[in-house]
Protein backbone atom coordinates (compact mmCIF):
# COMPACT_ATOMS: atom_id res chain seq x y z
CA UNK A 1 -25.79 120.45 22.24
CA UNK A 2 -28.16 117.21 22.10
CA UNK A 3 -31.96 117.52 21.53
CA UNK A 4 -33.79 115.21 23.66
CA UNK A 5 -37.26 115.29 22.74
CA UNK A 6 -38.54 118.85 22.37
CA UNK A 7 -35.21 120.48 24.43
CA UNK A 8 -32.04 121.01 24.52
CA UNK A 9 -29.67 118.93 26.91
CA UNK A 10 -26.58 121.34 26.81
CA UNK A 11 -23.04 120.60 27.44
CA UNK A 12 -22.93 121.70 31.14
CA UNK A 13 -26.28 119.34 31.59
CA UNK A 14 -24.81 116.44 30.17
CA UNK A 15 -21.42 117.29 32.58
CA UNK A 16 -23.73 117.28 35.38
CA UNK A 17 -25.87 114.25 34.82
CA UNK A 18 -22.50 112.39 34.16
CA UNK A 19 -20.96 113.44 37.37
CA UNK A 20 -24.20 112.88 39.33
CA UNK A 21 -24.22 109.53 38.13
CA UNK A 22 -20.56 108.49 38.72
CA UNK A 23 -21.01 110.27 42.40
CA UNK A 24 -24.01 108.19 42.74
CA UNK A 25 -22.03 104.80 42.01
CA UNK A 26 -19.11 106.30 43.93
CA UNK A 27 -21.24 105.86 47.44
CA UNK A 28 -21.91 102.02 47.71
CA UNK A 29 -25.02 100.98 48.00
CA UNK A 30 -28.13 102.39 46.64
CA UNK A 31 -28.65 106.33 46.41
CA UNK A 32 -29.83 107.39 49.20
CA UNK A 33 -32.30 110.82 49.27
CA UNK A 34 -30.03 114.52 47.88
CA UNK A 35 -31.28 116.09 51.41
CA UNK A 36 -32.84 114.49 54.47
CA UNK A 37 -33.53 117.58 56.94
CA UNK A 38 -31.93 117.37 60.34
CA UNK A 39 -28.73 115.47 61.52
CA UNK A 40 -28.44 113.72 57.88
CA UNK A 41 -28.29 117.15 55.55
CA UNK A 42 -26.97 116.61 52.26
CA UNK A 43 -25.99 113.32 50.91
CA UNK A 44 -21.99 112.27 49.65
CA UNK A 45 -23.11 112.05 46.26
CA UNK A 46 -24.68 115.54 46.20
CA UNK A 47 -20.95 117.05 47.54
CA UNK A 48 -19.41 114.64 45.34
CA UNK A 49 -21.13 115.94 42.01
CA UNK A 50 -21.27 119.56 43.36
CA UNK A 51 -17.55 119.59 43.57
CA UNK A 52 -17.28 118.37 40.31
CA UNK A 53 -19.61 121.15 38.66
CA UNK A 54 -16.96 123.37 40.84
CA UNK A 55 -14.06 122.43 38.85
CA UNK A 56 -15.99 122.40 35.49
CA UNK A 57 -17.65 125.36 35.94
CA UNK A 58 -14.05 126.91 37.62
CA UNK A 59 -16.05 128.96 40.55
CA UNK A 60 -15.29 130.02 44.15
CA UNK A 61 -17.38 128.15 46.13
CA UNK A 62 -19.57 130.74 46.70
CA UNK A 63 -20.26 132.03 43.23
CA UNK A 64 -20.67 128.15 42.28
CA UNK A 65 -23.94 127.95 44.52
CA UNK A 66 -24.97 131.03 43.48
CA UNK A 67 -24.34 130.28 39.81
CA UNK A 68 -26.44 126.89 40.25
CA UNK A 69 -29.65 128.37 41.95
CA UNK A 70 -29.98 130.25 38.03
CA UNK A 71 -29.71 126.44 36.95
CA UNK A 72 -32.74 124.82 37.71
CA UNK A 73 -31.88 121.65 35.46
CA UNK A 74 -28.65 121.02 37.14
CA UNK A 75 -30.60 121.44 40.40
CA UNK A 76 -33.19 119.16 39.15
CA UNK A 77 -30.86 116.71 38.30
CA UNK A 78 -28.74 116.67 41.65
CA UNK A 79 -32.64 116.10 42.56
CA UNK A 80 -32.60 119.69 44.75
CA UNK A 81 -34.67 122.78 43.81
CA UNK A 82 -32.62 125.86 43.57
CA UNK A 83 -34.09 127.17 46.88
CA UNK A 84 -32.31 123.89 48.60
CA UNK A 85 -28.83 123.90 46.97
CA UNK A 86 -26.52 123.28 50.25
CA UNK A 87 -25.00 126.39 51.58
CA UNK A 88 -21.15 127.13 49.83
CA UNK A 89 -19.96 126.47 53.18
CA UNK A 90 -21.33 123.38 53.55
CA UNK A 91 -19.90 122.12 50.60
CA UNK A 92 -16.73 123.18 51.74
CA UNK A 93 -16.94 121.86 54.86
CA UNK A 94 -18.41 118.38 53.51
CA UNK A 95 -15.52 117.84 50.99
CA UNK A 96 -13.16 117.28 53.89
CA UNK A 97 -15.01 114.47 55.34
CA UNK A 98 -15.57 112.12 52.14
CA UNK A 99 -13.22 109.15 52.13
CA UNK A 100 -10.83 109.69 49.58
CA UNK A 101 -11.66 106.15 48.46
CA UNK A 102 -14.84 107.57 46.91
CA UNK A 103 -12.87 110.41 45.02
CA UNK A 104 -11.01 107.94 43.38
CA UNK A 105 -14.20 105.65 42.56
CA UNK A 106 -15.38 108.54 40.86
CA UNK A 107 -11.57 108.86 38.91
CA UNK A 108 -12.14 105.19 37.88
CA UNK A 109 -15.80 105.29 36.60
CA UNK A 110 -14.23 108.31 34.19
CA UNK A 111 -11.67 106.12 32.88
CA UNK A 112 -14.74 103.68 31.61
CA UNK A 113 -15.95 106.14 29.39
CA UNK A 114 -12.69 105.95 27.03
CA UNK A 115 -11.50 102.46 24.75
CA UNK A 116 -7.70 102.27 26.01
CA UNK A 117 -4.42 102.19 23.93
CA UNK A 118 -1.63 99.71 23.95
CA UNK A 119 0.72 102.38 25.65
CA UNK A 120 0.66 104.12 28.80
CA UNK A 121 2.95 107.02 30.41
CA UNK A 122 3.75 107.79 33.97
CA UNK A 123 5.38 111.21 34.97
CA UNK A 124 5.32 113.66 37.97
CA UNK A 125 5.78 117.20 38.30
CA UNK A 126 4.79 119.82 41.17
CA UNK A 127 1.83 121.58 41.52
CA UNK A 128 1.64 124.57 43.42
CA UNK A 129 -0.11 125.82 46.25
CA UNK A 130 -1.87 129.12 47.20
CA UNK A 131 -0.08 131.43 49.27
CA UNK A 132 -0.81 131.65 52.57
CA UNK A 133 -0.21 134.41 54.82
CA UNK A 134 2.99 134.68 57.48
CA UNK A 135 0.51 133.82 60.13
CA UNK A 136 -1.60 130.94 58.78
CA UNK A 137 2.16 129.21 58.32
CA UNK A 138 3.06 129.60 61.30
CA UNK A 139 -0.30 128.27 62.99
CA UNK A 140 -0.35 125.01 60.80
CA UNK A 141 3.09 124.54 59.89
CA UNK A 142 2.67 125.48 56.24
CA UNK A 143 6.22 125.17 55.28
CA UNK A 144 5.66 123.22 51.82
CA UNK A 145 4.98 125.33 48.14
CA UNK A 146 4.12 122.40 46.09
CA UNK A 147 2.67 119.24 45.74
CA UNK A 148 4.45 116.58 43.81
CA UNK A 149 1.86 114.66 41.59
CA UNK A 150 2.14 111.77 39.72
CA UNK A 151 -0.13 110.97 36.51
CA UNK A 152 -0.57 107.59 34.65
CA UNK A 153 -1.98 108.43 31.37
CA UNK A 154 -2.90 106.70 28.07
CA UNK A 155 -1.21 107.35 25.30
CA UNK A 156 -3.64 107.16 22.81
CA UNK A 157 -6.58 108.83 24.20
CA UNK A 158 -4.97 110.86 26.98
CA UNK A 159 -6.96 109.82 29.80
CA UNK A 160 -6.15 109.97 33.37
CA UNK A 161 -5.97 106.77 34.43
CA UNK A 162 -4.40 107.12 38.38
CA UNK A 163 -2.92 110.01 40.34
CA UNK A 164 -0.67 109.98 43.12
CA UNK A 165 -0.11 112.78 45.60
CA UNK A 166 2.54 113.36 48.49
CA UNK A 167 4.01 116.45 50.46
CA UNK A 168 7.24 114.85 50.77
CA UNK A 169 9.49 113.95 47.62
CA UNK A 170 9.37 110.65 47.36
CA UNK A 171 11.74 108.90 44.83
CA UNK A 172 9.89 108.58 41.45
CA UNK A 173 10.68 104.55 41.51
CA UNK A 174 8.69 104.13 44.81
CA UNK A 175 5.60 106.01 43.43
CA UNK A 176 5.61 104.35 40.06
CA UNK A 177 5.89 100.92 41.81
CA UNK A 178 3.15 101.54 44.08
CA UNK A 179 1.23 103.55 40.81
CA UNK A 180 1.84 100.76 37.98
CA UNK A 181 0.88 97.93 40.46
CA UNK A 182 -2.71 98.80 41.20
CA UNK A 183 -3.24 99.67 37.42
CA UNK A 184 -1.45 96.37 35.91
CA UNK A 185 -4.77 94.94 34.64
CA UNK A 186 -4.77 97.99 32.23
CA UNK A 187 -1.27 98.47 31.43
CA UNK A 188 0.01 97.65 27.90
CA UNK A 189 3.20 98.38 27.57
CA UNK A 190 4.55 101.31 30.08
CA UNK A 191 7.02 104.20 29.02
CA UNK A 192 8.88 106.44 32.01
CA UNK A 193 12.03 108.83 32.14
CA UNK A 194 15.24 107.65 33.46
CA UNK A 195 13.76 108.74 37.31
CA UNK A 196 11.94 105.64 37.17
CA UNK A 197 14.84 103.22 36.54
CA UNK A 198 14.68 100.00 38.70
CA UNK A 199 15.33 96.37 37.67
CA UNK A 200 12.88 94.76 40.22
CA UNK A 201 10.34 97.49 38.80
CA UNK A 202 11.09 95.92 35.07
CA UNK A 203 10.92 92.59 36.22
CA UNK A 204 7.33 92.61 38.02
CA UNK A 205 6.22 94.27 34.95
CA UNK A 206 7.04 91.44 32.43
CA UNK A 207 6.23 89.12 34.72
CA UNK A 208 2.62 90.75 33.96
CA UNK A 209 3.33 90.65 30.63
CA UNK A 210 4.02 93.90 30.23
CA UNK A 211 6.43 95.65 28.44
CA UNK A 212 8.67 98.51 30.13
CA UNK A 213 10.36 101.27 28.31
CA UNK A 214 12.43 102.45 30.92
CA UNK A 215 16.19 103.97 29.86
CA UNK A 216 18.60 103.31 32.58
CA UNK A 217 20.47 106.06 34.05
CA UNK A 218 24.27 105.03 33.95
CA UNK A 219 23.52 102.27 31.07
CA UNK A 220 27.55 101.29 30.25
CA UNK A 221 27.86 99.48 26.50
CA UNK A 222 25.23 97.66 27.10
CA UNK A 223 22.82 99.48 28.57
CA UNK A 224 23.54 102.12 26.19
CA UNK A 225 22.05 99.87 23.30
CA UNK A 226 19.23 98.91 25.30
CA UNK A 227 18.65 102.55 26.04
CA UNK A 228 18.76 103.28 21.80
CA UNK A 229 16.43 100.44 21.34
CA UNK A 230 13.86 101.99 23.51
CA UNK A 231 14.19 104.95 21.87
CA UNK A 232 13.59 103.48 18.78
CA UNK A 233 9.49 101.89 20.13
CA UNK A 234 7.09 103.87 21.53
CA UNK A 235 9.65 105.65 24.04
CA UNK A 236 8.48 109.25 22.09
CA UNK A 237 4.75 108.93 23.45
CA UNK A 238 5.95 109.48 27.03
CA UNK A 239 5.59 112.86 26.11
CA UNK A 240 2.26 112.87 26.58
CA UNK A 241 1.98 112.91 30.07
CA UNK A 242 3.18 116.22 29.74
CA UNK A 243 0.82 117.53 27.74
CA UNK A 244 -2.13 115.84 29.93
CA UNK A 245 -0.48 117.96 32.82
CA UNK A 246 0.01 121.14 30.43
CA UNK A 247 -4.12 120.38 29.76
CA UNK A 248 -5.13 120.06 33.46
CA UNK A 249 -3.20 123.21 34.35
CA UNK A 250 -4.39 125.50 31.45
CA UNK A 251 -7.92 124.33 31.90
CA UNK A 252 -8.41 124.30 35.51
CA UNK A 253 -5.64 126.06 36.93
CA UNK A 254 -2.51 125.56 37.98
CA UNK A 255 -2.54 125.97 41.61
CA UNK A 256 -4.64 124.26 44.38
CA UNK A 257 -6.97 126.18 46.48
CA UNK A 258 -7.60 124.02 49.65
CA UNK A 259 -5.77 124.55 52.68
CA UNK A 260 -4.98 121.25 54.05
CA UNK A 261 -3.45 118.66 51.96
CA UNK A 262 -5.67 115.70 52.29
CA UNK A 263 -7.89 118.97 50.44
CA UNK A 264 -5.61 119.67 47.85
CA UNK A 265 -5.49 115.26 46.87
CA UNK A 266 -8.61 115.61 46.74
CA UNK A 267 -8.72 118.84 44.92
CA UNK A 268 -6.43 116.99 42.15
CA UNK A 269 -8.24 113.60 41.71
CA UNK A 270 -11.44 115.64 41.10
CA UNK A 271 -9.59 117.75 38.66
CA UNK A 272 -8.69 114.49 36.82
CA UNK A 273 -12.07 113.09 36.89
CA UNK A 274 -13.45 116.04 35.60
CA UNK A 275 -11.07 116.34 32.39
CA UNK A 276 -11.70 112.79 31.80
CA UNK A 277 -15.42 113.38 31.56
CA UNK A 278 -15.30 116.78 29.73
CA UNK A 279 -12.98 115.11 26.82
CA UNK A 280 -14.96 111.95 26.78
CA UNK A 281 -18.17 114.47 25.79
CA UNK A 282 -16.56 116.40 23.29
CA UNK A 283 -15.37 113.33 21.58
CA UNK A 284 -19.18 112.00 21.28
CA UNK A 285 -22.71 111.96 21.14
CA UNK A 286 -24.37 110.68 24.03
């Protein structure tokens, strides 16, 4: 815990006034008020950071609000009272109608908090989804069990730089393109498994100036030696992508919760926001 002045601030308030902050600078523009009565209701921000304190806090929606109405700092400092915390269903309601563009803002103002390595890993497993019953399938055409998620983490400090989401099964050299692309100003020198192996993916990396690490599936003679040489760098630190999925499972569960799946991307990139913030405050003292 950190004294300021003659209190406290605990772990969960420092959480909170981090994620109310980066939901804050999520919304562009200047905050505007947590509740306006009427038509307005609850600001972005205020869902934003309340969704966050969900997956920290690792509540049912309902037990979250009623959790946070025995938390008058954290009310304080989403600048409510406890007597007007939003309704649980309101937050549930509200979390479908963010754009997912300010989910991710609040992804990318986590990865500020951490000093980044010289080498990053991508890597993509499934992530399952709650069972639904034989008649909820059938009305929505719930035919899929997983979602196949793809993580771009640093090696050295294990934060979650981007994730990428999709019902389908996309081949892994179409996500990493479209992955490693948007991230190239923070990319180092990039190490994948043989599902990512594609030339014109090597080549727009060092043309970047980065370096790729990729073994090549059917590598003949000479692949073969390029494939021992990249065994011999920093190919051993891909690993730690799946640890950083191991960690995000174990900590916050391993199966999503929303029904729809623009609910469950969501449900993830909030996930890796939050574990980005919760390691960045263990690891110091502000």
């Amino acid at each position: 815990m950190k004294r300021v002045g003659f209190g406290v601030l605990t772990k969960t308030a420092r959480f909170a006034k981090t994620v109310v902050t980066f939901a804050q600078k999520a919304v562009a523009g200047p905050p505007v008020p947590a509740y306006r009565p009427g038509e307005d209701g609850y600001a972005d921000w205020v869902i934003l950071a309340v969704q966050g304190l969900k997956e920290y806090l690792n509540h049912e929606y309902r037990k979250l609000m009623d959790v946070l109405r025995e938390m008058p700092r954290v009310a304080n400092l989403l600048d409510l009272t406890p007597e007007t915390l939003p309704h649980f269903s309101t937050v549930c309601a509200r979390k479908q109608e963010i754009p997912m563009k300010r989910w991710r803002a609040m992804l990318d103002s986590s990865v500020d908090l951490y000093e980044l390595g010289d080498v990053q890993a991508i890597d993509a497993t499934g992530v399952d989804r709650v069972q639904a019953s034989q008649h909820y399938a059938k009305r929505t055409d719930y035919t899929f069990e997983a979602v196949k998620t793809t993580l771009l983490v640093d090696c050295e400090t294990s934060a979650i730089l981007d994730i990428h989401c999709s019902m389908k099964q996309p081949h892994d050299t179409q996500v990493g393109w479209q992955v490693l692309v948007r991230n190239l100003d923070v990319l180092g020198t990039v190490t994948a498994d043989k599902g990512y192996d594609w030339e014109e993916l090597r080549t727009r990396l060092r043309a970047e100036s980065i370096t790729p690490l990729i073994p090549q599936r059917d590598p003949g003679m000479r692949g073969w030696a390029k494939n021992l040489l990249i065994h011999d760098r920093a190919y051993h630190q891909r690993s730690n992508a799946e640890s950083v999925f191991f960690g995000l499972r174990r900590r916050y569960g391993d199966t999503l919760w929303s029904r729809t799946w623009f609910g469950q991307f969501r449900e993830l990139v909030m996930k890796s926001a939050v574990r980005n913030i919760e390691r960045a405050l263990e690891g110091s003292n502000w």
